[in-house]
PDB file of N, CA and C in Angstrom:
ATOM      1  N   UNK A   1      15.674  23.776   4.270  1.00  0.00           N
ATOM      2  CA  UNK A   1      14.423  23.391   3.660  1.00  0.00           C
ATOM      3  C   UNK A   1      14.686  22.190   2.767  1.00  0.00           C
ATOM      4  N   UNK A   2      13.789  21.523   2.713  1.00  0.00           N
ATOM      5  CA  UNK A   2      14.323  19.583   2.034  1.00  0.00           C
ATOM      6  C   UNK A   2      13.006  20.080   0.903  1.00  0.00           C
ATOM      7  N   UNK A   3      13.595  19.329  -0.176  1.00  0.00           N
ATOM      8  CA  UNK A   3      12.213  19.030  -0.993  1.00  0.00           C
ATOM      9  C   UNK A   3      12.488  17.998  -1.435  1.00  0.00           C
ATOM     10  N   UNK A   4      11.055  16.732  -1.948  1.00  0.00           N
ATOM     11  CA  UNK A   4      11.227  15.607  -2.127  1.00  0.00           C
ATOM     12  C   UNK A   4      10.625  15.563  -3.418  1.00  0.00           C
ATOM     13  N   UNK A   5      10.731  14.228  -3.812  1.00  0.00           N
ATOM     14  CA  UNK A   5      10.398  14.208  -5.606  1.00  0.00           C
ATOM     15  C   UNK A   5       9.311  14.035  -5.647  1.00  0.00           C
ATOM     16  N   UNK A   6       8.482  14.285  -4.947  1.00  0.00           N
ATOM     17  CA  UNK A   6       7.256  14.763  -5.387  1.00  0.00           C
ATOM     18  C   UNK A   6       6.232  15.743  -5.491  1.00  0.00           C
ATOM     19  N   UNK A   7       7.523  16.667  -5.452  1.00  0.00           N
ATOM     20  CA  UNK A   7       7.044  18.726  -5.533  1.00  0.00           C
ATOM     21  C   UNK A   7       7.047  18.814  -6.510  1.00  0.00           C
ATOM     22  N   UNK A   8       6.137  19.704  -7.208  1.00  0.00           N
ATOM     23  CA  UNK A   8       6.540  20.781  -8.635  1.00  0.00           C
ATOM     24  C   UNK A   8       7.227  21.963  -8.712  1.00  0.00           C
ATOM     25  N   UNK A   9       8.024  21.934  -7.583  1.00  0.00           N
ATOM     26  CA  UNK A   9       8.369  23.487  -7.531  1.00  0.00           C
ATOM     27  C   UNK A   9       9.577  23.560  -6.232  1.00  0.00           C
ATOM     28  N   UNK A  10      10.564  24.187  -6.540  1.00  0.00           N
ATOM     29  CA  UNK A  10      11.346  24.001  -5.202  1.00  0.00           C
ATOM     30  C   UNK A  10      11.019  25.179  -4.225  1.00  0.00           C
ATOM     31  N   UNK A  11      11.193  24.460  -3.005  1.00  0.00           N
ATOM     32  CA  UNK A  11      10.770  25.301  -1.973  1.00  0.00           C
ATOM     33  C   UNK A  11      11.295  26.276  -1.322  1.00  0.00           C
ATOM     34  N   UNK A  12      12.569  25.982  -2.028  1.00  0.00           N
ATOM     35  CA  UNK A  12      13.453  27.281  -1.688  1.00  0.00           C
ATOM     36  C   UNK A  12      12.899  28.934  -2.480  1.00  0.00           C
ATOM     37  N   UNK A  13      12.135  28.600  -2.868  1.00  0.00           N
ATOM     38  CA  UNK A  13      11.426  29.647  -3.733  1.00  0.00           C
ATOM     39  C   UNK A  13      10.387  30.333  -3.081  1.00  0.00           C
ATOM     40  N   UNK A  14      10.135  29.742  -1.971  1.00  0.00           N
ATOM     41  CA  UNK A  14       9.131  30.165  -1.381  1.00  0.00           C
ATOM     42  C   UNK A  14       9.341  31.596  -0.637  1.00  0.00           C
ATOM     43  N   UNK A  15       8.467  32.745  -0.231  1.00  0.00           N
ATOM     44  CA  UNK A  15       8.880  33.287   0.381  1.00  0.00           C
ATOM     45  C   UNK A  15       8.863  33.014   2.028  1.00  0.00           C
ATOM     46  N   UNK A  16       9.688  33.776   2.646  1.00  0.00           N
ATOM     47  CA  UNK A  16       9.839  33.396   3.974  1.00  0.00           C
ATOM     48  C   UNK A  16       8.910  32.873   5.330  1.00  0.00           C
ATOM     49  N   UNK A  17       7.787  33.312   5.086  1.00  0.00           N
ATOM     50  CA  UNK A  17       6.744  32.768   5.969  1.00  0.00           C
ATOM     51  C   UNK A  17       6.126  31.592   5.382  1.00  0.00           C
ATOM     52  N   UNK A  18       5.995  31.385   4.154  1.00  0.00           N
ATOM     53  CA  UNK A  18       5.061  30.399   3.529  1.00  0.00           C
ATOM     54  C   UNK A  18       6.496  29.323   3.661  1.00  0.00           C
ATOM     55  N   UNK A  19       7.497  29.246   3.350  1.00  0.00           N
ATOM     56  CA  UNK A  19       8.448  28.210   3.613  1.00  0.00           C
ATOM     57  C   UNK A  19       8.728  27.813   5.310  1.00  0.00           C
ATOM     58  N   UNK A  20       8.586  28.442   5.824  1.00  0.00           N
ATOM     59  CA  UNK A  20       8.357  28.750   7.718  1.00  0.00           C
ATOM     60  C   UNK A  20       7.098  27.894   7.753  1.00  0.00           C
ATOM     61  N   UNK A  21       5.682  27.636   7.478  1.00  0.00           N
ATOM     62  CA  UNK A  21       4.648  27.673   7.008  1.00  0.00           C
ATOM     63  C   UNK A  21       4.833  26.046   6.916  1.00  0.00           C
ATOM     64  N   UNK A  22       5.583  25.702   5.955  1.00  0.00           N
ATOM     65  CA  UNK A  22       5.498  24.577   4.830  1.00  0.00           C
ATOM     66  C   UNK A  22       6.588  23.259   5.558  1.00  0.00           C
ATOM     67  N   UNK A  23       7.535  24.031   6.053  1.00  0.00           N
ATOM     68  CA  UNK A  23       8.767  23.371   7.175  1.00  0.00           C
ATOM     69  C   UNK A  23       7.873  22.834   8.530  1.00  0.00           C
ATOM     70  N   UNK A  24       6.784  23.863   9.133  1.00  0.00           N
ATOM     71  CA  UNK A  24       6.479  23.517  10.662  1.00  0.00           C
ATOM     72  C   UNK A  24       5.478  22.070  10.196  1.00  0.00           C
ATOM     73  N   UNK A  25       4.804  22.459   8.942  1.00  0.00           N
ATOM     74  CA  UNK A  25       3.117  21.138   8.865  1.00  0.00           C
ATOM     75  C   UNK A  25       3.428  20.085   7.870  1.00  0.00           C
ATOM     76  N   UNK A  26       4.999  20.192   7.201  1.00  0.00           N
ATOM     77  CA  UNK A  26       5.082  19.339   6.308  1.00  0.00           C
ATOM     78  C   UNK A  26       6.511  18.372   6.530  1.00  0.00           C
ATOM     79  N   UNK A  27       7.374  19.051   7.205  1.00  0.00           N
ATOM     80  CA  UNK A  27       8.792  18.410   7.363  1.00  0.00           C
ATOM     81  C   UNK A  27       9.018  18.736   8.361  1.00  0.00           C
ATOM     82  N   UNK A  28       8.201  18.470  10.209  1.00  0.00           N
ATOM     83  CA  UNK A  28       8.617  18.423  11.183  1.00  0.00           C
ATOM     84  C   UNK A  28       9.752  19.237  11.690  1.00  0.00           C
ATOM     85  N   UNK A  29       9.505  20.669  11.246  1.00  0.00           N
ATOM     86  CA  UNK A  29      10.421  21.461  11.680  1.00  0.00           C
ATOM     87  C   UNK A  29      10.056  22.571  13.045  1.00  0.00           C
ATOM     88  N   UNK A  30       9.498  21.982  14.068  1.00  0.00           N
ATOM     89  CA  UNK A  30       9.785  22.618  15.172  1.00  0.00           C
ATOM     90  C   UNK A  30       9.335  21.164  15.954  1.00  0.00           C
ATOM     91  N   UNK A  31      10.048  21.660  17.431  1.00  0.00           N
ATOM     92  CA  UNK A  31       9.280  20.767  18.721  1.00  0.00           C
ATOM     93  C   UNK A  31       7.855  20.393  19.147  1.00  0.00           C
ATOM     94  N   UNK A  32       6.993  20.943  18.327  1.00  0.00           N
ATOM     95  CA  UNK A  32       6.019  21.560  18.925  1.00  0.00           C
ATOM     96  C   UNK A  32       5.399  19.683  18.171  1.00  0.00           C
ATOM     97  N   UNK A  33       4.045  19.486  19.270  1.00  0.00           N
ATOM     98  CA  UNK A  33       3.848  17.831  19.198  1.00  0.00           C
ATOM     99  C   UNK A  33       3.340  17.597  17.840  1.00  0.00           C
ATOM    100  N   UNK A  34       2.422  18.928  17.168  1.00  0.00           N
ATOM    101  CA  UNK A  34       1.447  19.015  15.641  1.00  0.00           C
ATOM    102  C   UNK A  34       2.512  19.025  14.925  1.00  0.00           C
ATOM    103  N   UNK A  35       3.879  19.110  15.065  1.00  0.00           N
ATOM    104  CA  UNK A  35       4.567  19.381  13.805  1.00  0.00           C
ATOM    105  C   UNK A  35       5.555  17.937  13.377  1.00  0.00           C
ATOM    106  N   UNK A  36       4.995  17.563  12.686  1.00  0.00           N
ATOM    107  CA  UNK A  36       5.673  16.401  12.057  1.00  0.00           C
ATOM    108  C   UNK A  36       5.975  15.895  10.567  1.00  0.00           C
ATOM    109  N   UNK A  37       6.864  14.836  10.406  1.00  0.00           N
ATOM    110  CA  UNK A  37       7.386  15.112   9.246  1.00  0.00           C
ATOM    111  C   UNK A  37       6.381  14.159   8.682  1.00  0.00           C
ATOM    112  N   UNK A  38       5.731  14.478   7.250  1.00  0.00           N
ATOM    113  CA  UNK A  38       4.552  14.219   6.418  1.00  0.00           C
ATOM    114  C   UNK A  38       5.650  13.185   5.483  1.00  0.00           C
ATOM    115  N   UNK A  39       4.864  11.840   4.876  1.00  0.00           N
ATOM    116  CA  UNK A  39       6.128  11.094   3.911  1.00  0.00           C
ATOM    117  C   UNK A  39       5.314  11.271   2.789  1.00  0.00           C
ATOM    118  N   UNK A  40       6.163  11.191   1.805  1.00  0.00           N
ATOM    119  CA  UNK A  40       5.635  11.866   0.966  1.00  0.00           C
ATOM    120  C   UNK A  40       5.219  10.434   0.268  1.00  0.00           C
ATOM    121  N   UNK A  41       3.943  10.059  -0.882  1.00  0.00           N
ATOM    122  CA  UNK A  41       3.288   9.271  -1.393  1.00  0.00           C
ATOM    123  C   UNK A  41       2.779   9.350  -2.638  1.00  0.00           C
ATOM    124  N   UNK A  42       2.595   8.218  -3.237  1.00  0.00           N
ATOM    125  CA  UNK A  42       2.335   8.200  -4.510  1.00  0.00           C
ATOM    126  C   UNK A  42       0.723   7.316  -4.575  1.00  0.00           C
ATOM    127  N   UNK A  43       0.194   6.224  -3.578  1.00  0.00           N
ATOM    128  CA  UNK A  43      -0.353   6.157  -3.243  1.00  0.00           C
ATOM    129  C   UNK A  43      -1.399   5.680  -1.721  1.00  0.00           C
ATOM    130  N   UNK A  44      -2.600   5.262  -1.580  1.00  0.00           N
ATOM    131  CA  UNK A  44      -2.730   5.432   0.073  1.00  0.00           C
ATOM    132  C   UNK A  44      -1.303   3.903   0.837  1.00  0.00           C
ATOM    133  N   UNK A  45      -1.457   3.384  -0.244  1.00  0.00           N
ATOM    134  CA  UNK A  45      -0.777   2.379   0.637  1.00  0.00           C
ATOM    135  C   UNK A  45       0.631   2.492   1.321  1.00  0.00           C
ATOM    136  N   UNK A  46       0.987   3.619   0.955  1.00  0.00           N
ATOM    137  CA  UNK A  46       2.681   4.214   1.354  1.00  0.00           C
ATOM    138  C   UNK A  46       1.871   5.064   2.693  1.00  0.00           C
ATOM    139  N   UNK A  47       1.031   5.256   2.796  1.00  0.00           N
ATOM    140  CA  UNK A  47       0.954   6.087   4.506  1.00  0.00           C
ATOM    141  C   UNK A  47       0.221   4.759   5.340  1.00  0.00           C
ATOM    142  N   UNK A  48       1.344   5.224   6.611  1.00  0.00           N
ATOM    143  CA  UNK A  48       1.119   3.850   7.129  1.00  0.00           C
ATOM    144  C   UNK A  48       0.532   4.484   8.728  1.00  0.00           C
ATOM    145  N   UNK A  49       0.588   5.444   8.778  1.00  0.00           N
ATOM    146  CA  UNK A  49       0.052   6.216  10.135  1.00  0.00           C
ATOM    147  C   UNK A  49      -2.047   5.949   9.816  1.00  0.00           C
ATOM    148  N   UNK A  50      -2.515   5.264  11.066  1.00  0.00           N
ATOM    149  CA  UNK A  50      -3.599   4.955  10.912  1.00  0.00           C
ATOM    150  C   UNK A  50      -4.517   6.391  10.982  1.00  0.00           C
ATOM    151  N   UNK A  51      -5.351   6.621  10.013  1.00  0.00           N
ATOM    152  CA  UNK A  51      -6.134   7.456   9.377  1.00  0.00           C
ATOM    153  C   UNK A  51      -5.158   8.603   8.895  1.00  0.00           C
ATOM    154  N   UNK A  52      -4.373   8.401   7.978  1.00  0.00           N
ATOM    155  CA  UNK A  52      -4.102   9.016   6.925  1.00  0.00           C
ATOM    156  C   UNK A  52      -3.998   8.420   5.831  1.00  0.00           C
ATOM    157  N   UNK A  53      -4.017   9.310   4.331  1.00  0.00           N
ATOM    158  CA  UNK A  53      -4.498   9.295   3.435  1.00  0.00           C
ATOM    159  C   UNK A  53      -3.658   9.920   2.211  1.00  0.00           C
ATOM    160  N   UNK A  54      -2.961   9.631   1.233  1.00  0.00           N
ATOM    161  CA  UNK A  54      -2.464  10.021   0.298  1.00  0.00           C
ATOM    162  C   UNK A  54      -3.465  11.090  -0.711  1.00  0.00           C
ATOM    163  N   UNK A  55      -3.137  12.156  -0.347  1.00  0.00           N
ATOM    164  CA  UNK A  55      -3.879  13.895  -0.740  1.00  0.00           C
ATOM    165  C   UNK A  55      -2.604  14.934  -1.156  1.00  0.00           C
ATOM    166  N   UNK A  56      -2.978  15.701  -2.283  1.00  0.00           N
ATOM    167  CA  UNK A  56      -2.197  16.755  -2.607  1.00  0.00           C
ATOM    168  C   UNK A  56      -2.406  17.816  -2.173  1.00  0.00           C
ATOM    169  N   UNK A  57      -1.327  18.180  -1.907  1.00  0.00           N
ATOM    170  CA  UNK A  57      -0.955  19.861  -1.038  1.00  0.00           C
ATOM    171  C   UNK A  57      -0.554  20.363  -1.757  1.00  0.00           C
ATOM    172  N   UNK A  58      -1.000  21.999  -1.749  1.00  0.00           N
ATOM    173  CA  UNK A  58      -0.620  22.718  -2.209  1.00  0.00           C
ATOM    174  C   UNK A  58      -0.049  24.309  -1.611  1.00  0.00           C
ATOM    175  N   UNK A  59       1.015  24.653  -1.386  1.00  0.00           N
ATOM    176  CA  UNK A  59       1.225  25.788  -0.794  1.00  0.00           C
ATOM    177  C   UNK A  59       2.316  26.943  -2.180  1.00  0.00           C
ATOM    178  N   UNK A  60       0.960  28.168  -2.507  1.00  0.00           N
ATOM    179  CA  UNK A  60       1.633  28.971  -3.293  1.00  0.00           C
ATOM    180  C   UNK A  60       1.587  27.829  -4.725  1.00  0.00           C
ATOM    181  N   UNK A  61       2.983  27.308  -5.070  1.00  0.00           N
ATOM    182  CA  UNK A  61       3.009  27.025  -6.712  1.00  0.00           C
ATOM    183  C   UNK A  61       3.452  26.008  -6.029  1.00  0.00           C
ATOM    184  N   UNK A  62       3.704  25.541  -5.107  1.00  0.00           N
ATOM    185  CA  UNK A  62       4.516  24.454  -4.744  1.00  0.00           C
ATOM    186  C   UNK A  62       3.284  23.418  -4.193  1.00  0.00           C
ATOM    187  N   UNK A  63       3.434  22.227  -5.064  1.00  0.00           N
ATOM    188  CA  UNK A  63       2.238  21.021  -5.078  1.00  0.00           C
ATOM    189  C   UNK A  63       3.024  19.857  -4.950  1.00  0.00           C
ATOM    190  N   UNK A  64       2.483  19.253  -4.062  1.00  0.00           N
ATOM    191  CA  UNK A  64       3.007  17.115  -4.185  1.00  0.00           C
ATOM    192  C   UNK A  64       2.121  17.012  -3.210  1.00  0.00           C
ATOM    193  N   UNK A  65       2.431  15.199  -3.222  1.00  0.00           N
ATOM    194  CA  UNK A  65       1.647  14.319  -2.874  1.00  0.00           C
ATOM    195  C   UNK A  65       1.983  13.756  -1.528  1.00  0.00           C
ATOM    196  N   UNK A  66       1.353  14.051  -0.088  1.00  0.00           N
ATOM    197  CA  UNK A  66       1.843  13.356   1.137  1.00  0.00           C
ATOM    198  C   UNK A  66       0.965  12.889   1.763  1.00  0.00           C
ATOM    199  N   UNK A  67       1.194  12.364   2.897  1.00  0.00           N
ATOM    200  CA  UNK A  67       0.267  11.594   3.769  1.00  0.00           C
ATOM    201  C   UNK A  67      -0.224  12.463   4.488  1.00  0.00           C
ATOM    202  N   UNK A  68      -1.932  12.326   4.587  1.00  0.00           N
ATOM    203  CA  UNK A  68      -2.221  13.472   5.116  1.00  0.00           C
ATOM    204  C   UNK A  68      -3.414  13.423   6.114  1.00  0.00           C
ATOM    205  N   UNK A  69      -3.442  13.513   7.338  1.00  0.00           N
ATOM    206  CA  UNK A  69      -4.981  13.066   8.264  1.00  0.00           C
ATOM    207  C   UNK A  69      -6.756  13.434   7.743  1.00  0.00           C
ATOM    208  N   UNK A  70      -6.772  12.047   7.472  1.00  0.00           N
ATOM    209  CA  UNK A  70      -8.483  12.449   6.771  1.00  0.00           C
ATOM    210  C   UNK A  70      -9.126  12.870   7.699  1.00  0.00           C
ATOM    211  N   UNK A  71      -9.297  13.308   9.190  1.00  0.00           N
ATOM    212  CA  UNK A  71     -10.093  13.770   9.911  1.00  0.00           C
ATOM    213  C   UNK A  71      -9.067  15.360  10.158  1.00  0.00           C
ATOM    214  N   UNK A  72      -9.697  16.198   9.476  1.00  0.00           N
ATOM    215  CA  UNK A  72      -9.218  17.540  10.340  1.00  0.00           C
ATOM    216  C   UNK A  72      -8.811  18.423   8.632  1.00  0.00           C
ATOM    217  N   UNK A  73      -7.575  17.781   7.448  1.00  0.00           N
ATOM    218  CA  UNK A  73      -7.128  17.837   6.615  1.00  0.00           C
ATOM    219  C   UNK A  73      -8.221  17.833   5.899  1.00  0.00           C
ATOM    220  N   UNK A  74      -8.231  16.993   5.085  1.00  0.00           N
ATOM    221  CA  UNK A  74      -8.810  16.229   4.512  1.00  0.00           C
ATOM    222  C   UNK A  74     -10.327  16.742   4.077  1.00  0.00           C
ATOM    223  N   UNK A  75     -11.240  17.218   5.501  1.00  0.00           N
ATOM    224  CA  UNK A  75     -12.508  17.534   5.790  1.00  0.00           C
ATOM    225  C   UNK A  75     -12.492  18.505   7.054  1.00  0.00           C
ATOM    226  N   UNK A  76     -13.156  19.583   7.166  1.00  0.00           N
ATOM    227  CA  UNK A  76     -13.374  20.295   7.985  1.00  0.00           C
ATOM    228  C   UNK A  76     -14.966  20.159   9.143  1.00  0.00           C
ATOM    229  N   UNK A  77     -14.849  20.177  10.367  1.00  0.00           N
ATOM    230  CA  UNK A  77     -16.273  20.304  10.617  1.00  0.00           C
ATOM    231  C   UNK A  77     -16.783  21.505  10.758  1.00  0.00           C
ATOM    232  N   UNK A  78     -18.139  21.646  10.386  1.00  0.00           N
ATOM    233  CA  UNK A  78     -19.331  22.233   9.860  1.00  0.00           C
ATOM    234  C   UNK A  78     -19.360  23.343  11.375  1.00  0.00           C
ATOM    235  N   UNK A  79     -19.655  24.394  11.507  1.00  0.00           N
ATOM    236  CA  UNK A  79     -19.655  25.310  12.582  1.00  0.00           C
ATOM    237  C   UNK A  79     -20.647  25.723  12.829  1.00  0.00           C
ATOM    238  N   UNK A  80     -21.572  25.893  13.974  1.00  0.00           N
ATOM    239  CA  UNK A  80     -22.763  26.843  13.746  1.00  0.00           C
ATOM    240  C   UNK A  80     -22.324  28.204  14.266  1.00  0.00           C
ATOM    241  N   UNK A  81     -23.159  29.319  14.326  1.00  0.00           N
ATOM    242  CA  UNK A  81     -22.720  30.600  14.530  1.00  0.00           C
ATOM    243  C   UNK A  81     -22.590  30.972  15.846  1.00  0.00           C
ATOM    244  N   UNK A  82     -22.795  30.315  16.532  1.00  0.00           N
ATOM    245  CA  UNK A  82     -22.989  30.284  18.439  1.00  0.00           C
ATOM    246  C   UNK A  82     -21.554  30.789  18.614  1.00  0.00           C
ATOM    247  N   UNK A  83     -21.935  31.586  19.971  1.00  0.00           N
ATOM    248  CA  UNK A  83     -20.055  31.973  20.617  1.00  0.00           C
ATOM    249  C   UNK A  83     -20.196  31.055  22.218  1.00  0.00           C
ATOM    250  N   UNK A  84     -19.079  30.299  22.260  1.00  0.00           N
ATOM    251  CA  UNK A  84     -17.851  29.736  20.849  1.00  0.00           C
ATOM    252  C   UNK A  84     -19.221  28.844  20.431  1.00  0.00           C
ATOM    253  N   UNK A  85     -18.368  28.957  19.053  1.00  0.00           N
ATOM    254  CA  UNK A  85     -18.983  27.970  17.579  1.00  0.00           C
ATOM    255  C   UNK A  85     -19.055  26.401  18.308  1.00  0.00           C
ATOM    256  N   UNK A  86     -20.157  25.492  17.865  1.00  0.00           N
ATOM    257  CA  UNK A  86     -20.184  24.235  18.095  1.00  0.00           C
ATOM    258  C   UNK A  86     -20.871  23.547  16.984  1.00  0.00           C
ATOM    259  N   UNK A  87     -19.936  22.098  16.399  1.00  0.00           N
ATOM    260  CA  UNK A  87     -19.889  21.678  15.779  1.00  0.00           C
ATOM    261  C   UNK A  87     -21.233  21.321  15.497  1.00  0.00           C
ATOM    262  N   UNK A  88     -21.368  21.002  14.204  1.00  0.00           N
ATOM    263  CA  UNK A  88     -23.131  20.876  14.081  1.00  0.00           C
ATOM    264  C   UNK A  88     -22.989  19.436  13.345  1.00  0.00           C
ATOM    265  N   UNK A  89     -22.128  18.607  13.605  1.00  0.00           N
ATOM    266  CA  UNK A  89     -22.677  17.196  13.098  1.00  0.00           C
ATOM    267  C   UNK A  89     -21.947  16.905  11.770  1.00  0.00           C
ATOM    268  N   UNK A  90     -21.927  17.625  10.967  1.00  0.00           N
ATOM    269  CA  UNK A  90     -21.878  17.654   9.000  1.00  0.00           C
ATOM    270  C   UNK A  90     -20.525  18.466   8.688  1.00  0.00           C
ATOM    271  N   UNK A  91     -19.974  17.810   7.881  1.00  0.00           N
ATOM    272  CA  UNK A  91     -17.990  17.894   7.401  1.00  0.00           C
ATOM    273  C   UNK A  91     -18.393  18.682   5.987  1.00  0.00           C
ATOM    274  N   UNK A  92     -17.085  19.738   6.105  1.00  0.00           N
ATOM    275  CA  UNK A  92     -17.215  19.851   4.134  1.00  0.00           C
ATOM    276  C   UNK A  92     -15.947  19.224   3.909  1.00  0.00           C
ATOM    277  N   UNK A  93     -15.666  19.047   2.640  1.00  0.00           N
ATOM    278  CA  UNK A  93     -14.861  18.193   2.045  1.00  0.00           C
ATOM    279  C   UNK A  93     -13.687  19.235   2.016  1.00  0.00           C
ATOM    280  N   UNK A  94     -12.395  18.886   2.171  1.00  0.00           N
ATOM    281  CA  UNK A  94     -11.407  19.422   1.441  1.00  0.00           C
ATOM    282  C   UNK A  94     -10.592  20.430   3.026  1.00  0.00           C
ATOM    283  N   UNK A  95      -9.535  20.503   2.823  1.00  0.00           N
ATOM    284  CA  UNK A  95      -9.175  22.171   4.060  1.00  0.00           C
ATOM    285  C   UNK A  95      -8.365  22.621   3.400  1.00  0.00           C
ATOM    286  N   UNK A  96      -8.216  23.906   3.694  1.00  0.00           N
ATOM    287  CA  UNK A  96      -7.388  25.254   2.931  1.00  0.00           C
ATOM    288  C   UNK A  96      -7.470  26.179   4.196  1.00  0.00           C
ATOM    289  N   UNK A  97      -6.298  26.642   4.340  1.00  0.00           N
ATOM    290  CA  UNK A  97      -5.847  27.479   5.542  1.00  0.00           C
ATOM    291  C   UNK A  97      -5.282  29.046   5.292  1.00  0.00           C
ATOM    292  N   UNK A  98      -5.271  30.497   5.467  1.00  0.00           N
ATOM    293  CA  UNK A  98      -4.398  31.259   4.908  1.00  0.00           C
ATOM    294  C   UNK A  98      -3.368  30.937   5.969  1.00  0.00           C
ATOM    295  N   UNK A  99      -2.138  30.900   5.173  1.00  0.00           N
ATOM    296  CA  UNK A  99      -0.701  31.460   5.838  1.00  0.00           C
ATOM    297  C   UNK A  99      -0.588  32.598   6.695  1.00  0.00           C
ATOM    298  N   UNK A 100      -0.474  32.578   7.788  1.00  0.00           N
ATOM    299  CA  UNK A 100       0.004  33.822   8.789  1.00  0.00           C
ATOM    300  C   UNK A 100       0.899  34.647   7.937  1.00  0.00           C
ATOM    301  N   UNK A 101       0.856  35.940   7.408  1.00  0.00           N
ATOM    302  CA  UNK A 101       1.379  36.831   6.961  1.00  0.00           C
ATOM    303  C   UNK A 101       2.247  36.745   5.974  1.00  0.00           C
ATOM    304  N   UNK A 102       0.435  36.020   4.500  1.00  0.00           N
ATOM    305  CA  UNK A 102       1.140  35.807   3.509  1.00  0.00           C
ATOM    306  C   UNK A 102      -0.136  36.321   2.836  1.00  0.00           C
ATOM    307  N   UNK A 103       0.435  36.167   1.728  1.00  0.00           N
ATOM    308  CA  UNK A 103      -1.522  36.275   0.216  1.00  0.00           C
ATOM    309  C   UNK A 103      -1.618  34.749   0.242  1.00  0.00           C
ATOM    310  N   UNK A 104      -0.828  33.519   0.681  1.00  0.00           N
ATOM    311  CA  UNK A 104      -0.987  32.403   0.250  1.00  0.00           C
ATOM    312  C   UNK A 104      -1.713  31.707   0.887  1.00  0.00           C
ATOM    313  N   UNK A 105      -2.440  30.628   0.354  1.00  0.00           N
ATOM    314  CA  UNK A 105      -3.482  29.124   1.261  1.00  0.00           C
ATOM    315  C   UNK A 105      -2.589  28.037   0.836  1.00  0.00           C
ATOM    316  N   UNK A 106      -2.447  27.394   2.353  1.00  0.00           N
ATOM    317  CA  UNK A 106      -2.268  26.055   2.118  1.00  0.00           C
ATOM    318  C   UNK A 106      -3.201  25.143   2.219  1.00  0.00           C
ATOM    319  N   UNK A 107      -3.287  24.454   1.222  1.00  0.00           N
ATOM    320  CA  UNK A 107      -4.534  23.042   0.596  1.00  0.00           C
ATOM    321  C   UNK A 107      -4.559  22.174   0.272  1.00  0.00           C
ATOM    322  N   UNK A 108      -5.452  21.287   0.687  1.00  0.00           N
ATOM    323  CA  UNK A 108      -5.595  19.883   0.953  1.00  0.00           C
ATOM    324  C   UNK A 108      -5.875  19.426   0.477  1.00  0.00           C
ATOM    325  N   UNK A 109      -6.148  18.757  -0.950  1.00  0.00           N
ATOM    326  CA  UNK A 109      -7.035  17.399  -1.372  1.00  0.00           C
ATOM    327  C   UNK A 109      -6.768  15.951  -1.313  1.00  0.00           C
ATOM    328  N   UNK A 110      -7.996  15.905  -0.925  1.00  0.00           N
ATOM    329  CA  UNK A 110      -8.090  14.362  -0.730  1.00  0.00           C
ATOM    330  C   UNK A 110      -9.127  13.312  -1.794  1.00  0.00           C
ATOM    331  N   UNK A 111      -9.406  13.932  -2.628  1.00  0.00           N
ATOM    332  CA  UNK A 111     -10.575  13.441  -3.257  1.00  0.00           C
ATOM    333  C   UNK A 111     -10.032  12.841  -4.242  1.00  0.00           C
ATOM    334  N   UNK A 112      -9.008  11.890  -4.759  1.00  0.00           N
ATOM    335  CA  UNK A 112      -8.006  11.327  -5.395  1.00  0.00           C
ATOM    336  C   UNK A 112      -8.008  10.070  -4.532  1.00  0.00           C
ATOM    337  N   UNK A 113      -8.562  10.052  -3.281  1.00  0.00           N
ATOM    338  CA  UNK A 113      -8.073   8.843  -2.394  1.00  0.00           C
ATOM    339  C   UNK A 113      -9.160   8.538  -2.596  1.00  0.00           C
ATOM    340  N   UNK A 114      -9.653   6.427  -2.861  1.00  0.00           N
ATOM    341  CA  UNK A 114     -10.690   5.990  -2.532  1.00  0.00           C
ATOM    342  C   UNK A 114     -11.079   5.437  -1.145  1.00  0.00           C
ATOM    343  N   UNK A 115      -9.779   5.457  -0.378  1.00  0.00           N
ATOM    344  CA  UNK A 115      -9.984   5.560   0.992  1.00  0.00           C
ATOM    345  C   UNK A 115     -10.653   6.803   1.739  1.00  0.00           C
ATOM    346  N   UNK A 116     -10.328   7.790   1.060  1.00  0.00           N
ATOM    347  CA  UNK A 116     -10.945   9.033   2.317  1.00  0.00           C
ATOM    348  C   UNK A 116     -11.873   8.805   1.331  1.00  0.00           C
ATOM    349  N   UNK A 117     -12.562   8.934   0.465  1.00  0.00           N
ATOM    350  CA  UNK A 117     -13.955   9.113  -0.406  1.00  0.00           C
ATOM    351  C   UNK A 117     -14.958   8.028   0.200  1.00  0.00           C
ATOM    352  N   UNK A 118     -14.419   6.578   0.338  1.00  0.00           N
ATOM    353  CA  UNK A 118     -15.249   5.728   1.188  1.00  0.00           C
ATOM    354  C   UNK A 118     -15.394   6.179   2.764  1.00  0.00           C
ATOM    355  N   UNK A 119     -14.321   6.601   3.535  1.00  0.00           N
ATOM    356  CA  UNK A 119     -14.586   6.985   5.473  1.00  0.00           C
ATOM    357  C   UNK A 119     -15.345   8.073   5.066  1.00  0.00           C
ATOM    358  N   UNK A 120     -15.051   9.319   4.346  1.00  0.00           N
ATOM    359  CA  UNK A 120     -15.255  10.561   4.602  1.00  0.00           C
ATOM    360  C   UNK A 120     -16.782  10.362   4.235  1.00  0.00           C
ATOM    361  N   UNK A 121     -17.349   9.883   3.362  1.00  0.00           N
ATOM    362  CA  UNK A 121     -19.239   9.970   2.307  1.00  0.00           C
ATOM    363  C   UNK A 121     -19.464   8.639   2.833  1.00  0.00           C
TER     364      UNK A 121
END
């Protein structure tokens, strides 16, 4: 597990799924094509992957600052109740996920960026 200087908290602290969790969506730790390594940022101009966005994550106590996709991250789309659900047009701000077989959410803000505040409103 790597942590970079811009955590509050080391990640070795984490418990085992939420560090499993934090390794696959934040430091490219499996094969799999979604899992890639996030650089970590201080502001938007250090993410250089087109439509991402310098946003703080948070998983458990463990918070910093990485590059993060304003479409999906960032903002969620709006669901109507239909089976299956179809998108109804309208984003809420922000994503938060629970951890597979944890009490913990991992979370997204982006509302610190005047880049996602201008694409996203």
């Amino acid at each position: 597990m790597q942590c970079n200087a811009n955590t509050d908290a080391d990640l070795m602290s984490l418990d085992i799924n939420d560090a499993f969790y934090w390794d696959y969506w934040m430091q490219g730790g499996s094969t799999d094509t979604k899992s890639v390594t996030r650089a970590a940022c201080t502001t938007n101009a250090d993410c250089t992957v087109s439509g991402d966005t310098c946003a703080s994550i948070t998983l458990s106590y463990v918070t910093g600052t990485y590059c993060a996709p304003m479409n999906g991250w960032c903002s969620t789309a709006d669901m109507d109740t239909a089976d299956p659900p179809v998108a109804t047009g309208t984003y809420t701000d922000g994503g938060s996920w629970t951890v597979p077989n944890s009490l913990n959410e991992f979370t997204v803000d982006c509302s610190a960026s005047e880049e996602y505040l201008t694409w996203f409103w």
